[in-house]
C-alpha atoms as a PDB file:
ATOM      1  CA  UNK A   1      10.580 -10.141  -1.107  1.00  0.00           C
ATOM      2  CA  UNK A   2       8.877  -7.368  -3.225  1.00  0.00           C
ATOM      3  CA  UNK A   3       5.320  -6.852  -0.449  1.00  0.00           C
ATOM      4  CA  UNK A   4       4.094  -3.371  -0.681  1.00  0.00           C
ATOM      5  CA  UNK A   5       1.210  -1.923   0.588  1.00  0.00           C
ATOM      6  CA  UNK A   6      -2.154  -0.647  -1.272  1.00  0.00           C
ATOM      7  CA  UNK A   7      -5.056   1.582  -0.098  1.00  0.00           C
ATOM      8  CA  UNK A   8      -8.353   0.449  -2.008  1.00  0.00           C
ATOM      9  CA  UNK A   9     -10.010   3.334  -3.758  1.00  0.00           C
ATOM     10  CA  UNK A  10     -13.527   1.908  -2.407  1.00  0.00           C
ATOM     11  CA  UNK A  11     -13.583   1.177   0.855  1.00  0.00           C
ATOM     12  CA  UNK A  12     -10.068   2.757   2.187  1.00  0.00           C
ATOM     13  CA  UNK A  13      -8.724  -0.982   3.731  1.00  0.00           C
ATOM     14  CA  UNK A  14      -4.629  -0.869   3.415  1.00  0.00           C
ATOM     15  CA  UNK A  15      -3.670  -4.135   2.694  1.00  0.00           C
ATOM     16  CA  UNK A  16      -0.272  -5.962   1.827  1.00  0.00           C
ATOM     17  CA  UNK A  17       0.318  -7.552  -1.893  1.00  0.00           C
ATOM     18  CA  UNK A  18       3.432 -10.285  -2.946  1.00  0.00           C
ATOM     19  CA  UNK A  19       4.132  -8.817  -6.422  1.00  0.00           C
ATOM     20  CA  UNK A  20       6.694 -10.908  -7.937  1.00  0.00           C
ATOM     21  CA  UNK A  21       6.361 -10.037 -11.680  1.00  0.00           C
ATOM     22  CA  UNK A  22       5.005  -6.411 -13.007  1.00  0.00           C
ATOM     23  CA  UNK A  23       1.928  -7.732 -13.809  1.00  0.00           C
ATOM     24  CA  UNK A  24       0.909  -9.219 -10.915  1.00  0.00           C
ATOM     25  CA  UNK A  25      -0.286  -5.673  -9.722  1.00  0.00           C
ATOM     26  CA  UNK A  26      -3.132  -6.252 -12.369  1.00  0.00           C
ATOM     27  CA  UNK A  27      -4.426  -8.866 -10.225  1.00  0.00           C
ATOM     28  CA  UNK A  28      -4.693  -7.349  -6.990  1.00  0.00           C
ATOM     29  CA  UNK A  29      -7.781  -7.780  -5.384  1.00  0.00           C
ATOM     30  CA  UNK A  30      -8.794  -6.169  -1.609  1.00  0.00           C
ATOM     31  CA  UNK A  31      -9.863  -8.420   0.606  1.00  0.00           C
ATOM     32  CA  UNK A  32     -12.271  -6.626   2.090  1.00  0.00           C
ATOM     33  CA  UNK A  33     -14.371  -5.429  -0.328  1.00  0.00           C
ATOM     34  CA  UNK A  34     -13.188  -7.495  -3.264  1.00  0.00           C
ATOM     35  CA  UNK A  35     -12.462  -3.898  -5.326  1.00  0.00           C
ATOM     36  CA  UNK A  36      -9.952  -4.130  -7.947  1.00  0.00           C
ATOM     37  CA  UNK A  37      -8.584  -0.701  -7.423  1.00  0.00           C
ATOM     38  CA  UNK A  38      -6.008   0.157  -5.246  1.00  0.00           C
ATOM     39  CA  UNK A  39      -3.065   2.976  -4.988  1.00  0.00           C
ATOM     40  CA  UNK A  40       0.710   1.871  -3.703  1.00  0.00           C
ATOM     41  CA  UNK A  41       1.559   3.463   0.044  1.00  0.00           C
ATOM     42  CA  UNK A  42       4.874   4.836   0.711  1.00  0.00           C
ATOM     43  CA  UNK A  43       6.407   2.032   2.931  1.00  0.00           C
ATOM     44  CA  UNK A  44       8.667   2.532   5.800  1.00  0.00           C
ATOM     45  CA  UNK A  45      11.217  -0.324   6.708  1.00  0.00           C
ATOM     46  CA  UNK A  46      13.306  -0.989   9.720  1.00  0.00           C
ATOM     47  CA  UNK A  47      16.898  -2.608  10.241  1.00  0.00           C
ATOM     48  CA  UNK A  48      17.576  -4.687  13.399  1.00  0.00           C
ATOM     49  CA  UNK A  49      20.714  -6.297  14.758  1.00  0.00           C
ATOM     50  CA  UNK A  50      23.443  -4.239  16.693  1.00  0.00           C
ATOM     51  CA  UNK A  51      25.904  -1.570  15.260  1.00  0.00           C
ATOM     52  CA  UNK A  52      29.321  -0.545  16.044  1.00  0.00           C
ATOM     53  CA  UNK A  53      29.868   2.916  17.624  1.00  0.00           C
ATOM     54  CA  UNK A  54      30.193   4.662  14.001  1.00  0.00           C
ATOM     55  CA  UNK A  55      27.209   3.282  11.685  1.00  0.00           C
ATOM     56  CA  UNK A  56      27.356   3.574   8.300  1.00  0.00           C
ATOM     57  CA  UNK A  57      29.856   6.600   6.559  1.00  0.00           C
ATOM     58  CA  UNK A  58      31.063   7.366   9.936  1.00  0.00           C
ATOM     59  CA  UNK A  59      27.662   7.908  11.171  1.00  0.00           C
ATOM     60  CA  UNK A  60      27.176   7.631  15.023  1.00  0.00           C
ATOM     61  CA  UNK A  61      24.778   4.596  15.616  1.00  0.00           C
ATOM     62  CA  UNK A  62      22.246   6.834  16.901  1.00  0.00           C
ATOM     63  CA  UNK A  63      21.398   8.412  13.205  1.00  0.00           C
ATOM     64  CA  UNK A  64      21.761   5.188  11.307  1.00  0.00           C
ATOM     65  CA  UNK A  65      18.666   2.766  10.962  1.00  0.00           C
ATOM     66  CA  UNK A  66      16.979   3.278  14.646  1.00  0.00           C
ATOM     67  CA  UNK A  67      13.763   3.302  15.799  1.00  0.00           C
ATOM     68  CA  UNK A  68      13.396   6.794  16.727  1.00  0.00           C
ATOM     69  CA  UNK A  69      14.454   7.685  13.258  1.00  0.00           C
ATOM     70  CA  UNK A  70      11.799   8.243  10.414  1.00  0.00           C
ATOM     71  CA  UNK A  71      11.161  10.840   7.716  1.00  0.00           C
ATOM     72  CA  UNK A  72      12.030  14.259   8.643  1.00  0.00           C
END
């Protein structure tokens, strides 16, 4: 499901959006201050579920999709 995250430009709540057509990011609304104007976050995402001793490419399981992983 296409959910990213906004910032409004007035009042600085982040705030999660279901945009399931382009255009529906012209009717994005905060919800705490009812401003129309918001700017997309960077989103992180996790994986969960166990993983063999080499991840994925021959990765070791500890530098595939963990926790303690991130941007660098």
């Amino acid at each position: 499901m296409p959910i990213y995250e906004f910032k409004c430009n007035r009042c600085g709540n982040i705030f999660e959006y279901l945009c399931l057509r382009k255009d529906d990011r012209d009717h994005l609304v905060c919800p705490s201050c009812g401003h129309g104007e918001a700017e997309t976050l960077l989103s992180t995402f996790s994986c969960t579920g166990s993983m063999p001793k080499k991840g994925v490419m021959g990765m070791s399981s500890s530098s595939a999709c963990s926790s303690s992983g991130g941007f660098s």
